[in-house]
C-alpha atoms as a PDB file:
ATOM      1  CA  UNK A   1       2.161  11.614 -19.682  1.00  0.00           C
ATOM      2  CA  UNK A   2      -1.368  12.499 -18.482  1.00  0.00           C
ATOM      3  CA  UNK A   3      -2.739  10.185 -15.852  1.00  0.00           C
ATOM      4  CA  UNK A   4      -5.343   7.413 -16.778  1.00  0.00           C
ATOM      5  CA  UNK A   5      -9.118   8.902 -16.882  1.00  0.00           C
ATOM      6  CA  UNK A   6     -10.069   7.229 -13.354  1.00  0.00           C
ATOM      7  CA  UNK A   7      -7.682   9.146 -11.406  1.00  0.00           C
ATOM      8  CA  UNK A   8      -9.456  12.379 -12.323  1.00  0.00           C
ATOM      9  CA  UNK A   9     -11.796  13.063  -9.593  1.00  0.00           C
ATOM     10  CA  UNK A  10      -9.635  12.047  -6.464  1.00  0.00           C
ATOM     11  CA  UNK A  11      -9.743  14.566  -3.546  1.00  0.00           C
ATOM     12  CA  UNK A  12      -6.060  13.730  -2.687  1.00  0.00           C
ATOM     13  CA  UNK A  13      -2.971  12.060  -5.129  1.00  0.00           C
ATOM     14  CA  UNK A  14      -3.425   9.182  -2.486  1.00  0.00           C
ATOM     15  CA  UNK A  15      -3.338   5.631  -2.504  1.00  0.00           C
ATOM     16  CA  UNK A  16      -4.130   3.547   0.136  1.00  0.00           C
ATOM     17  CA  UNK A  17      -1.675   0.545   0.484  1.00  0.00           C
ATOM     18  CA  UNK A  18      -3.389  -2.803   0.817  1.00  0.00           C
ATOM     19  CA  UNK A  19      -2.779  -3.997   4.076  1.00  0.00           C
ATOM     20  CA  UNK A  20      -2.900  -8.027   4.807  1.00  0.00           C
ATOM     21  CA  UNK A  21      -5.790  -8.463   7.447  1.00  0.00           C
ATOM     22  CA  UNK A  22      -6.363  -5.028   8.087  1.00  0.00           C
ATOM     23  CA  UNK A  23      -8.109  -3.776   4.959  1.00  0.00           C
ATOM     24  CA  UNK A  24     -11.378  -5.052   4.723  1.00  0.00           C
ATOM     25  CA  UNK A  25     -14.313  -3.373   3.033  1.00  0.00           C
ATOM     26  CA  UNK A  26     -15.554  -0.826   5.674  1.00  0.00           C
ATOM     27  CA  UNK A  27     -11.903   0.305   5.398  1.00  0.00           C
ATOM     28  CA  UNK A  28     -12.114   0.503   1.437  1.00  0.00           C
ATOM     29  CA  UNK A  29     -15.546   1.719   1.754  1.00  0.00           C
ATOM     30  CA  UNK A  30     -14.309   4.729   3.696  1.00  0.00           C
ATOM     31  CA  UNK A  31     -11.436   5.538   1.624  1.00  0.00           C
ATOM     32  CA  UNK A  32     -13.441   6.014  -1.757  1.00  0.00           C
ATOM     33  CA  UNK A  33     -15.798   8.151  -0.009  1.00  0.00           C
ATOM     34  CA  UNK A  34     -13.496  10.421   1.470  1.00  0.00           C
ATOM     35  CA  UNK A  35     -12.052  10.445  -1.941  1.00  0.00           C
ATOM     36  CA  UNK A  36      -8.910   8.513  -2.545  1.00  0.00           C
ATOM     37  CA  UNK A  37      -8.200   5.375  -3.455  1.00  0.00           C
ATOM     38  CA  UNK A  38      -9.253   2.277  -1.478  1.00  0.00           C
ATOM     39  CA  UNK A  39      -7.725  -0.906  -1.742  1.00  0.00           C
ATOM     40  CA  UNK A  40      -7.266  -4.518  -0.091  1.00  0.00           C
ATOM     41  CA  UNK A  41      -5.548  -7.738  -0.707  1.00  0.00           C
ATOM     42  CA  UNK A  42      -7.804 -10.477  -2.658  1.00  0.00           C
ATOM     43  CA  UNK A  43      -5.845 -12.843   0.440  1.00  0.00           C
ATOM     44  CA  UNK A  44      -8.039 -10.854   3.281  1.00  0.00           C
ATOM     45  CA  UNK A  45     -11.195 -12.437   1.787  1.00  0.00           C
ATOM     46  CA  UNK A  46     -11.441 -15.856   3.188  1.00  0.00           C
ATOM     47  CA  UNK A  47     -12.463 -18.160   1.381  1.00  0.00           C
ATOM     48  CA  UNK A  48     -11.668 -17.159  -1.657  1.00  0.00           C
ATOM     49  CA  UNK A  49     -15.991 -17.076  -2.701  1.00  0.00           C
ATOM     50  CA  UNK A  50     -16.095 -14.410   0.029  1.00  0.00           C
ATOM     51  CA  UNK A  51     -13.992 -12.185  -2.754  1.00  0.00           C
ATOM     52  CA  UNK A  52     -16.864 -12.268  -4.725  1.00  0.00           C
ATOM     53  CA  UNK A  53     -19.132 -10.417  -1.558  1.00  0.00           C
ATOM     54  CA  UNK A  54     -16.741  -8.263  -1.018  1.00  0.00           C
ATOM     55  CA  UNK A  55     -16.414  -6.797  -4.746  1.00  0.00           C
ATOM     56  CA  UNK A  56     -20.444  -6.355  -4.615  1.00  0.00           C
ATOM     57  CA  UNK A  57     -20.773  -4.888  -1.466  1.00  0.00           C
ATOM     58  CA  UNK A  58     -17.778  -2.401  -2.203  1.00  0.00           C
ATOM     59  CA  UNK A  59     -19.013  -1.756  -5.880  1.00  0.00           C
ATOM     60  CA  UNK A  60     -22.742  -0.881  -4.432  1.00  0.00           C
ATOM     61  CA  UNK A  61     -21.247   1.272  -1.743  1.00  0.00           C
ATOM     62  CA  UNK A  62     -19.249   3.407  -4.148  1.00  0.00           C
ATOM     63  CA  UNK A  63     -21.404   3.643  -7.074  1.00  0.00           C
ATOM     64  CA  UNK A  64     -21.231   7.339  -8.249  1.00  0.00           C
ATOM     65  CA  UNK A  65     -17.972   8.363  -6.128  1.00  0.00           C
ATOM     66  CA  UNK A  66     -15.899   9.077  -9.410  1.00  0.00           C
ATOM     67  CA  UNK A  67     -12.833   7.744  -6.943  1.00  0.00           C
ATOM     68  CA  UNK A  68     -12.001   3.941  -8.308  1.00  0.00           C
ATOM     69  CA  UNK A  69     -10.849   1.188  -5.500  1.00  0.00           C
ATOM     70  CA  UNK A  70      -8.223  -1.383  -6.127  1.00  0.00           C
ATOM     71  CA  UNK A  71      -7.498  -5.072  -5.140  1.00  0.00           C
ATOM     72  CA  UNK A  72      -4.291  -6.134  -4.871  1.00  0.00           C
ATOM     73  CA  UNK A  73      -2.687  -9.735  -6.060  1.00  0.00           C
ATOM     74  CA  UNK A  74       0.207 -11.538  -4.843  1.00  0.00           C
ATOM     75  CA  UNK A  75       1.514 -13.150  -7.892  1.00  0.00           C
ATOM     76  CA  UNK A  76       4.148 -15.068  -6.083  1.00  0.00           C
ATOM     77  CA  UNK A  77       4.272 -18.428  -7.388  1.00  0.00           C
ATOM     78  CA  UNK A  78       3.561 -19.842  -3.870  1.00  0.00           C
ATOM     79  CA  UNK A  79      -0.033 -17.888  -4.265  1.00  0.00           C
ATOM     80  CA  UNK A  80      -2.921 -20.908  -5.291  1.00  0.00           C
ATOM     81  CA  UNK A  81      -5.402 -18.826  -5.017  1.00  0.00           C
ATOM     82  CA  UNK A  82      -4.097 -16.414  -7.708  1.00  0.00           C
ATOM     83  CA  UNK A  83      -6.130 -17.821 -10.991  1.00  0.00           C
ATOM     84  CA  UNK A  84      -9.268 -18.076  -8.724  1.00  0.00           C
ATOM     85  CA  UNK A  85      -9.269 -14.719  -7.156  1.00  0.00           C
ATOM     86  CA  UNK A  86      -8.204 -12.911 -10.583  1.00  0.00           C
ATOM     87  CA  UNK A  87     -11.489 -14.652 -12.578  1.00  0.00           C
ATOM     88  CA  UNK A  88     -13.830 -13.053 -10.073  1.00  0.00           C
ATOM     89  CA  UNK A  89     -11.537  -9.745 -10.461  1.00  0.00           C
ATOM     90  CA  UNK A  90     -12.645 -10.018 -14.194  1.00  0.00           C
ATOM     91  CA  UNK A  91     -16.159 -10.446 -13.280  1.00  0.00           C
ATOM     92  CA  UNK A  92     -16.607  -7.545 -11.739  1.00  0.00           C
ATOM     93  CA  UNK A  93     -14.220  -5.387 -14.301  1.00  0.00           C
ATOM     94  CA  UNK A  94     -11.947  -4.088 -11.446  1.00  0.00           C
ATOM     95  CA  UNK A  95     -10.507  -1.089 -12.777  1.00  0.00           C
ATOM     96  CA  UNK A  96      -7.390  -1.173 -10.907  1.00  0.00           C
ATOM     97  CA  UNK A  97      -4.911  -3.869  -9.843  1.00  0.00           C
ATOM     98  CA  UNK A  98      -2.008  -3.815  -7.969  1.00  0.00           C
ATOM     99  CA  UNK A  99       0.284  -6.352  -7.875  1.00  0.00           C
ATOM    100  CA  UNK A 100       3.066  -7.597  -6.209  1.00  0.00           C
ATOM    101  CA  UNK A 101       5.825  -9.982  -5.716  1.00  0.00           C
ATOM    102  CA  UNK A 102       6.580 -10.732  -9.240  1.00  0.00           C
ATOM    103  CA  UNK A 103       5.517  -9.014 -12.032  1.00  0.00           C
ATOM    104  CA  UNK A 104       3.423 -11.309 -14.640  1.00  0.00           C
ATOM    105  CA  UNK A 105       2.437 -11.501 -17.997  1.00  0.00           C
ATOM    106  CA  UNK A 106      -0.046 -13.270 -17.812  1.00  0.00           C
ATOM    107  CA  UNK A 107      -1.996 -11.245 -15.189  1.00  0.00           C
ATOM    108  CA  UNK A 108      -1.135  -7.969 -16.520  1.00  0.00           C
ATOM    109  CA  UNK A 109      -2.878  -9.169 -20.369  1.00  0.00           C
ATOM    110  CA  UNK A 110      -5.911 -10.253 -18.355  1.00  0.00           C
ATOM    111  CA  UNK A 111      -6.692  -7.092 -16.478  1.00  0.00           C
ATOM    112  CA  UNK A 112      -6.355  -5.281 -19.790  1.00  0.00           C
ATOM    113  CA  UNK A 113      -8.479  -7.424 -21.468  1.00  0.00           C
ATOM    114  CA  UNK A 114     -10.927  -6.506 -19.161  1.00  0.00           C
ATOM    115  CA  UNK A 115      -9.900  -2.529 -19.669  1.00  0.00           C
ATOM    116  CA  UNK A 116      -8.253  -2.419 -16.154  1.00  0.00           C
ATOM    117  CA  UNK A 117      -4.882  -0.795 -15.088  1.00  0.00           C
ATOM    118  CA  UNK A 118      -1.731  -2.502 -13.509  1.00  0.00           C
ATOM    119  CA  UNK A 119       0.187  -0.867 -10.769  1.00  0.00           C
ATOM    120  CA  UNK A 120       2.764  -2.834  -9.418  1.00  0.00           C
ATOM    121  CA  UNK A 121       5.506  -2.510  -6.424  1.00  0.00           C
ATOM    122  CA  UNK A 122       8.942  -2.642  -7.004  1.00  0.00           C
ATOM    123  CA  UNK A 123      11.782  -1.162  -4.306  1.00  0.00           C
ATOM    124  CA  UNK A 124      14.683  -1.348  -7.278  1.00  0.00           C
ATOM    125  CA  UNK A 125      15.064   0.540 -10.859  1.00  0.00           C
ATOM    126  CA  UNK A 126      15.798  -3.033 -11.780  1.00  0.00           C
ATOM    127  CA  UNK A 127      12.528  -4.854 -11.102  1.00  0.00           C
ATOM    128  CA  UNK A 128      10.817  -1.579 -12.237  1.00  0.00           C
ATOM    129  CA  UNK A 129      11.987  -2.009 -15.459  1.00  0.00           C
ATOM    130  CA  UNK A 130      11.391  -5.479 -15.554  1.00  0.00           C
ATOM    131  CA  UNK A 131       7.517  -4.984 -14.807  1.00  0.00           C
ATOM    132  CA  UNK A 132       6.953  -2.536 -17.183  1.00  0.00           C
ATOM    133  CA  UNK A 133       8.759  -4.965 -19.748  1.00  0.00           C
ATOM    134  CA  UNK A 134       6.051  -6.951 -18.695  1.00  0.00           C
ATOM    135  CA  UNK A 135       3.218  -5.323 -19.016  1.00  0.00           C
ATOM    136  CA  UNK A 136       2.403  -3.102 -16.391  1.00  0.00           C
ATOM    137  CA  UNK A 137       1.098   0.357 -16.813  1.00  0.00           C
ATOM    138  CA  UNK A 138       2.251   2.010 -13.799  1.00  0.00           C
ATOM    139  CA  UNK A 139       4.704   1.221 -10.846  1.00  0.00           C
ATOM    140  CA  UNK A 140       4.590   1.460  -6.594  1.00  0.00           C
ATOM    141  CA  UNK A 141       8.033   2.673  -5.613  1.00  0.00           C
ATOM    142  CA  UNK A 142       8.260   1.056  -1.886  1.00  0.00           C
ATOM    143  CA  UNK A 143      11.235   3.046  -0.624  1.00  0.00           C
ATOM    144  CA  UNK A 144      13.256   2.851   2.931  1.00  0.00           C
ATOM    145  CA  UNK A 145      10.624   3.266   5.713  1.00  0.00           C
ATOM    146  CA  UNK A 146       7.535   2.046   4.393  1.00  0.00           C
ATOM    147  CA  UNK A 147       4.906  -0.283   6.496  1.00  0.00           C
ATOM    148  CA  UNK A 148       5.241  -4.002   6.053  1.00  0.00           C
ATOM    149  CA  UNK A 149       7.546  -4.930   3.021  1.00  0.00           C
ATOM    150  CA  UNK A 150       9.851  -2.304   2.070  1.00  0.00           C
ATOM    151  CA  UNK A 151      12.842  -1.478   0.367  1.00  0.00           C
ATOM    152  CA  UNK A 152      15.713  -0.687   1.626  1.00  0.00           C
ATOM    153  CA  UNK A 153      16.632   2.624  -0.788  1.00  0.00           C
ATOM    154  CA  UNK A 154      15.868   6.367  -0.710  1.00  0.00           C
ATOM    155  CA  UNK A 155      13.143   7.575  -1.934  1.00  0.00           C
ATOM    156  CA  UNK A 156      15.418  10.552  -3.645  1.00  0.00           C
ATOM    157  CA  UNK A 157      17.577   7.801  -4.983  1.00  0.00           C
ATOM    158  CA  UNK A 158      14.384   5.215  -6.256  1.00  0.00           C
ATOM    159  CA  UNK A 159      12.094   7.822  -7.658  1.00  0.00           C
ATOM    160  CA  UNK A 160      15.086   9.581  -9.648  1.00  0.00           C
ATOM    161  CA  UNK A 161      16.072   6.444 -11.355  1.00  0.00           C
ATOM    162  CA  UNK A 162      12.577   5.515 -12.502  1.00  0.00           C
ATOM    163  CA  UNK A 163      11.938   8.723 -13.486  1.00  0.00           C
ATOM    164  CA  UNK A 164      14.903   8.544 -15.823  1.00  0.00           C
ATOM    165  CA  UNK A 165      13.348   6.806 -18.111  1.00  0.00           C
ATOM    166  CA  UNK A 166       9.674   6.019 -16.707  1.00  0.00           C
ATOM    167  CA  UNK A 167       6.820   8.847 -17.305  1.00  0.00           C
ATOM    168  CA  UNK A 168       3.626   6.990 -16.614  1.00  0.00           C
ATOM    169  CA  UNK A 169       1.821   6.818 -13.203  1.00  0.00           C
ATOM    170  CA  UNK A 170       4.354   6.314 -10.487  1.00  0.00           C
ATOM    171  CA  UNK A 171       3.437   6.150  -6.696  1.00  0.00           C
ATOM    172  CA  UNK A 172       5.569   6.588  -3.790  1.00  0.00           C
ATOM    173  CA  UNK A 173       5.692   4.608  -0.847  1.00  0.00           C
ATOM    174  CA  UNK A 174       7.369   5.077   2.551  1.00  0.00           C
ATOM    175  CA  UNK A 175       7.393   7.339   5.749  1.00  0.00           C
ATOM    176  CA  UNK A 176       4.484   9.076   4.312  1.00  0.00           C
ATOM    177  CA  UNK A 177       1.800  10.190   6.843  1.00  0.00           C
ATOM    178  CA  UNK A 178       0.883  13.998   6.652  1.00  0.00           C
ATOM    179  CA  UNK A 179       0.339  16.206   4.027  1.00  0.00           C
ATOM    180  CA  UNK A 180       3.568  17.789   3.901  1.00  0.00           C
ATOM    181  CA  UNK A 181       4.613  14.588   2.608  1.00  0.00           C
ATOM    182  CA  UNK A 182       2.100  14.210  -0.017  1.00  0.00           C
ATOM    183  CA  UNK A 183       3.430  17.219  -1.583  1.00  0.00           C
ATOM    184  CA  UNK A 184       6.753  16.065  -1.331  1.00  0.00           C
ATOM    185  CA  UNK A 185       6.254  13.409  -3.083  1.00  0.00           C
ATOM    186  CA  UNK A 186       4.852  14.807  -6.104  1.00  0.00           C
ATOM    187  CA  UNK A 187       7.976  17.177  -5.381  1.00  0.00           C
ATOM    188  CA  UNK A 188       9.947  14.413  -5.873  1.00  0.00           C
ATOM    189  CA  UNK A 189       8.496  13.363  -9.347  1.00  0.00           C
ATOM    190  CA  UNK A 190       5.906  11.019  -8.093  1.00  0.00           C
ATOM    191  CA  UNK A 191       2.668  11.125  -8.760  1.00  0.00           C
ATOM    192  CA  UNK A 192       0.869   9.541  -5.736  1.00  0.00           C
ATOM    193  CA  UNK A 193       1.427   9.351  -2.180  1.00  0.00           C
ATOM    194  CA  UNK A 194       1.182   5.623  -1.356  1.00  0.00           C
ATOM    195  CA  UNK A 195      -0.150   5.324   2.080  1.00  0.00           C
ATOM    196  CA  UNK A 196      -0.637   2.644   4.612  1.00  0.00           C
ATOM    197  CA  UNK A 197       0.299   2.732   8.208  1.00  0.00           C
ATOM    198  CA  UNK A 198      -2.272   5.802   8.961  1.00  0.00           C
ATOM    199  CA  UNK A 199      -4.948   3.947   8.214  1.00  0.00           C
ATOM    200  CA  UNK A 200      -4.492   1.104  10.790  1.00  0.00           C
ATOM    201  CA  UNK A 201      -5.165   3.689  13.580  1.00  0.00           C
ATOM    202  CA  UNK A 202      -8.835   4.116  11.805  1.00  0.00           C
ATOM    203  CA  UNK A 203     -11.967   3.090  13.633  1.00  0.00           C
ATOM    204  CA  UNK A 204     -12.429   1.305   9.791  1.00  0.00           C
ATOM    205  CA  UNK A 205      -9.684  -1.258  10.053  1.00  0.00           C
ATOM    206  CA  UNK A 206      -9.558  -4.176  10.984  1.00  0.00           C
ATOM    207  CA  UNK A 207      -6.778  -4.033  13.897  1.00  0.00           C
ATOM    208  CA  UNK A 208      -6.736  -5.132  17.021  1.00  0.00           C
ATOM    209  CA  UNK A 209      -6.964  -2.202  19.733  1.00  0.00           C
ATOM    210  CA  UNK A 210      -3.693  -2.617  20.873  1.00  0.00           C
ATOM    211  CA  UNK A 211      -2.053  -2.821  17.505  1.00  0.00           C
ATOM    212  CA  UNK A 212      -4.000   0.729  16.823  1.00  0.00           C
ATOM    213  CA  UNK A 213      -2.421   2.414  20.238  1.00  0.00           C
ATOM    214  CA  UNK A 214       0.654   1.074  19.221  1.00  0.00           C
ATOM    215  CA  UNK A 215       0.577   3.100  16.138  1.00  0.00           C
ATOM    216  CA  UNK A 216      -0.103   6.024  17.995  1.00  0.00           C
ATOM    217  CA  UNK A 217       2.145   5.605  20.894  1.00  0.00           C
ATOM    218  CA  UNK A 218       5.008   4.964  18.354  1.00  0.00           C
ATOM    219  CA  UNK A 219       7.768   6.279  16.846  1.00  0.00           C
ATOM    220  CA  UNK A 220      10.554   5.842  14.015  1.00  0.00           C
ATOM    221  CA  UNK A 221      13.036   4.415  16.468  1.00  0.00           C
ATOM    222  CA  UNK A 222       9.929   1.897  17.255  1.00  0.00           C
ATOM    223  CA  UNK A 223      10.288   0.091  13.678  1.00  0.00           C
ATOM    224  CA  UNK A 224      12.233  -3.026  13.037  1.00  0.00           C
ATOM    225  CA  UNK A 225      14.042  -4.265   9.771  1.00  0.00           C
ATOM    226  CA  UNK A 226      13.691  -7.556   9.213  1.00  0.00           C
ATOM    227  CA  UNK A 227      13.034 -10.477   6.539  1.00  0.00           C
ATOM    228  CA  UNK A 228      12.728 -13.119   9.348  1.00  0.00           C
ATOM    229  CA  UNK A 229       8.450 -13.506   9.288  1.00  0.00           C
ATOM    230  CA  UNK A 230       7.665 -13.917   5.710  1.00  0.00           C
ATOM    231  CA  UNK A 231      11.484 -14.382   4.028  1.00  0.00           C
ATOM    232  CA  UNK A 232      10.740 -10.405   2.631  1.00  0.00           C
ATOM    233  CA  UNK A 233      12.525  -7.890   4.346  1.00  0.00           C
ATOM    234  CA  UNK A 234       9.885  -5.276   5.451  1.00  0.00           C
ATOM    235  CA  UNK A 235       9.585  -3.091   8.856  1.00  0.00           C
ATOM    236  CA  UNK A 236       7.670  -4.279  12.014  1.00  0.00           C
ATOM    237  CA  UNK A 237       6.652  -2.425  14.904  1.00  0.00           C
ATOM    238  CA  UNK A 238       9.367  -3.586  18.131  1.00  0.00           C
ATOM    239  CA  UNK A 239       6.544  -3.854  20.936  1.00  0.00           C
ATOM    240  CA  UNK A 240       5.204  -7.051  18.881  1.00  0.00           C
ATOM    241  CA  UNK A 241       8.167  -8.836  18.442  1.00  0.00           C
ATOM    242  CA  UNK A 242       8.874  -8.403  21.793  1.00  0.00           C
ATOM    243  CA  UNK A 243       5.409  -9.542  22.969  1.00  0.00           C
ATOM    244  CA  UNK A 244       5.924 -12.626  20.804  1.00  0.00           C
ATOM    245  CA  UNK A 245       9.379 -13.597  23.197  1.00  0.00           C
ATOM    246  CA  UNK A 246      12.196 -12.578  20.604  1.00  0.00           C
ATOM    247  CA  UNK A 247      14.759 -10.132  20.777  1.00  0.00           C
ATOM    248  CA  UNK A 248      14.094  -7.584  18.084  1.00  0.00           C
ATOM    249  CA  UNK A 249      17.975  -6.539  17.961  1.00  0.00           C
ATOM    250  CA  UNK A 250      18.837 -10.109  17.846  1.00  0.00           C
ATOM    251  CA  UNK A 251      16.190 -11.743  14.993  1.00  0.00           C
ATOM    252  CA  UNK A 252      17.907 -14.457  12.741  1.00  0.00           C
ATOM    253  CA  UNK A 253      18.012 -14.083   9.248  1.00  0.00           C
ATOM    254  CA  UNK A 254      14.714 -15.041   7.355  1.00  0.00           C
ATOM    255  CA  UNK A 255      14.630 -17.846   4.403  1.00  0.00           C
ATOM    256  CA  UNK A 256      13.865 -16.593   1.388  1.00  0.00           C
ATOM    257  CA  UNK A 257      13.718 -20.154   0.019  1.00  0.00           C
ATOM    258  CA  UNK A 258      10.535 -20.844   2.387  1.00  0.00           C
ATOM    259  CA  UNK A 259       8.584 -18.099   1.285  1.00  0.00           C
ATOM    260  CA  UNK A 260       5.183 -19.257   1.302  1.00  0.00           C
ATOM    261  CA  UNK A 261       1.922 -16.929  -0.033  1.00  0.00           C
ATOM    262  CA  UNK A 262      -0.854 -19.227  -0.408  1.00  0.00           C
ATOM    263  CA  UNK A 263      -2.285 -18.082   2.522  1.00  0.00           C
ATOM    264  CA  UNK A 264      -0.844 -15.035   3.201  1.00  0.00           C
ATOM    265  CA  UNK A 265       1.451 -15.445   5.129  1.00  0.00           C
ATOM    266  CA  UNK A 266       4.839 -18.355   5.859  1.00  0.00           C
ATOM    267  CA  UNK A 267       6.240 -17.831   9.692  1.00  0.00           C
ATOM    268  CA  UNK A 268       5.640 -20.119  12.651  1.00  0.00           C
ATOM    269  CA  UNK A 269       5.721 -16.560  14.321  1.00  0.00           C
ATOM    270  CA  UNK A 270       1.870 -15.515  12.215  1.00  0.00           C
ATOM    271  CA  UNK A 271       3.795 -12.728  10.602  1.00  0.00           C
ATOM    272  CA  UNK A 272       1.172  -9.937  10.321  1.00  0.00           C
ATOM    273  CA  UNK A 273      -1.185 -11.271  12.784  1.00  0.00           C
ATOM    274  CA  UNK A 274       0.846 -11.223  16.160  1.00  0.00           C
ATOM    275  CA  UNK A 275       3.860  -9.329  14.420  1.00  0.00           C
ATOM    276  CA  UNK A 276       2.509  -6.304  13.709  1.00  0.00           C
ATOM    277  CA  UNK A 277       3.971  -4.341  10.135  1.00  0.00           C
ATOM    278  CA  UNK A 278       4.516  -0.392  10.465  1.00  0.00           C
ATOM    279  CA  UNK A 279       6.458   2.319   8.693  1.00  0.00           C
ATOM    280  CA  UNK A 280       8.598   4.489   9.963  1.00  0.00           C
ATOM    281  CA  UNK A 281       5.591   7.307   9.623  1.00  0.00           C
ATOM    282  CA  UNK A 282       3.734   6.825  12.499  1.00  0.00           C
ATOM    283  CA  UNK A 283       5.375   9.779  14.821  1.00  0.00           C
ATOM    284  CA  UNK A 284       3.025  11.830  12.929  1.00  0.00           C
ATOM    285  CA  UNK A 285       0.074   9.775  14.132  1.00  0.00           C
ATOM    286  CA  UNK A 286      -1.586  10.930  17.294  1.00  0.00           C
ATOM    287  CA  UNK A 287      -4.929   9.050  17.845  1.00  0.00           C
ATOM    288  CA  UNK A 288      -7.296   6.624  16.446  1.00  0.00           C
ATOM    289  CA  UNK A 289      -9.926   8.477  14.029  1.00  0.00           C
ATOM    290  CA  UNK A 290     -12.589   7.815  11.352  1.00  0.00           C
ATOM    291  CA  UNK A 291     -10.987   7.652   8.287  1.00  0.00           C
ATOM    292  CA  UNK A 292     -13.012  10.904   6.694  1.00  0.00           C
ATOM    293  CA  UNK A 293     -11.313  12.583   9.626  1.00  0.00           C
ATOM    294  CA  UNK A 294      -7.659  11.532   8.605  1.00  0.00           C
ATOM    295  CA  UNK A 295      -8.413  12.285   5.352  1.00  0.00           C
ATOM    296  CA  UNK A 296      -9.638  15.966   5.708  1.00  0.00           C
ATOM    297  CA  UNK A 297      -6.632  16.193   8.270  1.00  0.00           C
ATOM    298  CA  UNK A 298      -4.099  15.179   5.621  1.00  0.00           C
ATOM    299  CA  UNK A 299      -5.728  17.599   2.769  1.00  0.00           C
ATOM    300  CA  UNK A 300      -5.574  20.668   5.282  1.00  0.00           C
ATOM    301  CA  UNK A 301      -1.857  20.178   5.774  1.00  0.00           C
ATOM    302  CA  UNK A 302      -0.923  19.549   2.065  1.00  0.00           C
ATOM    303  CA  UNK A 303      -3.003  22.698   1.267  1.00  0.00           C
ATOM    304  CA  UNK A 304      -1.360  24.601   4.076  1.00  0.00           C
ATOM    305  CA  UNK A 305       2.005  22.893   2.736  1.00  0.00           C
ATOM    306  CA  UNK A 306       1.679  24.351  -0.803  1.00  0.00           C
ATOM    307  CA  UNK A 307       1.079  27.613   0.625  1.00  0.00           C
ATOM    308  CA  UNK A 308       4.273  28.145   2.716  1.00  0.00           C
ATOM    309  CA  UNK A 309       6.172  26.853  -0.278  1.00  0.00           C
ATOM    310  CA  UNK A 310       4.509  29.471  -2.150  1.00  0.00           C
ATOM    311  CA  UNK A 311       5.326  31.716   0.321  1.00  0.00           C
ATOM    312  CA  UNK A 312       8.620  31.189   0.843  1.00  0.00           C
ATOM    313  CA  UNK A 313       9.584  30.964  -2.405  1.00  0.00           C
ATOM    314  CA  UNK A 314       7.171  32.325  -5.025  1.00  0.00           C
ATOM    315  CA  UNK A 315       7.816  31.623  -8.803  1.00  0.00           C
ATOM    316  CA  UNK A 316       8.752  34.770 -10.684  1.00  0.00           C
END
């Protein structure tokens, strides 16, 4: 199935993952003009009227990129904000939503009423089917590895099953944080790299310093399982549990039941503010750099990429 008609001009199949405090608009800003998508979470705009800045400054910034931005909703039922933040979504005729935890009906009718697209995350062939079901025109596919809430499966084994019976937009999420990797996703059947971590060690986001180093100091063997902060498993970087006195090989098991999104967040422990979410990705990360940089880095290896595959084995 050809992709929708805003995806056209992007200088990259990436997606930036929303990240929860660290996207912000000079970080969206950034990723447009370097030419692949931008997006944050309608959450990071507090209170809920500074949404409405944030979509005008980010629209005026933009205008005439060809490369379309996205906001992300949690449409957990624990989110209040949700109705609020998706009427100012529909005044400014966002053109892409993602959402997440939970797919919804309701939601997914709106944004097309307004002629927007629906992406949503799933990490099972189960829920993807159920969000298509439910409207949605494409899916997120948030494999083993990825920053902040994650799956727990393959990305061989997630992608093949949606791509069974699933042939509209599909993005890939996990691990993936050089160009190489773009290309294997797309190798895989997807058609997007969905990216987070790399941007966090941007001089655009909105990280602390330390959390930024840590990126680039880190490794795979640096990121910790766990559905203890927010009652979602997803992976955390080990220095910040540490920091924040627990034992990151010893972390009880998380409530599910106490899952709270109406502000973001639902641990004592201010999961994503002193616990710090990371994918297993960031060994490729070196050093803190503008995003145009990272982005210009990450084409140059997924055009170098398609060339040794050419090379080393050309079609006949």
């Amino acid at each position: 199935m050809p992709l929708p008609a805003l995806f056209q001009s992007l200088r990259l199949p990436v997606i930036a993952a929303p990240m929860f405090i660290v996207s912000n608009p000079e970080l969206v800003i950034a990723q447009v003009r370097s030419g692949i998508v931008g997006s944050f979470p309608a959450l990071n705009a507090r209170p809920a009227s500074q949404l409405d800045e944030w979509l005008h400054r980010i629209h005026e910034e933009t205008a005439g990129s060809g490369v379309p931005f996205a906001v992300n909703l949690i449409v957990h039922k624990t989110n209040s904000r949700l109705q609020e933040d998706l009427a100012i979504l529909e005044k400014w005729k966002v053109s892409l939503v993602i959402t997440s935890l939970g797919a919804n009906v309701e939601v997914n009718a709106a944004v097309h009423g307004w002629g927007g697209i629906v992406l949503h995350d799933v990490i099972d062939n189960t829920f993807a089917r159920k969000a298509v079901e439910k409207g949605a025109d494409g899916l997120i596919a948030v494999a083993a590895g990825a920053g902040g809430h994650a799956g727990p499966q393959s990305p061989f084994a997630l992608v093949q099953e949606i791509r069974e019976w699933f042939d509209g937009p599909l993005a890939l999420s996990g691990s993936i944080a050089n160009g190489r990797s773009i290309l294997a996703a797309q190798a895989m059947g997807a058609d997007f790299a969905y990216i987070g971590t790399p941007w966090i060690a941007t001089t655009e986001a909105n990280a602390a310093e330390g959390y930024k180093q840590a990126i680039v100091d880190g490794h795979a063997s640096d990121i910790i399982y766990s559905n203890l902060f927010t009652g979602v498993h997803g992976n955390y970087l080990r220095a910040s549990i540490v920091a924040a006195g627990m034992d990151p090989y010893n972390l009880p098991q998380g409530d599910k039941s106490q899952m709270d999104f109406g502000s973001g967040g639902s641990s004592a422990a201010k999961a994503w503010k002193d616990i710090w979410g990371a994918g297993q990705g960031i060994g490729a990360i070196h050093r803190v750099e503008p995003v145009a940089d990272r982005v210009a880095t990450l084409e140059a290896q997924y055009e170098a990429a398609k060339a040794e595959l050419q090379a080393r084995a050309p079609i006949a």
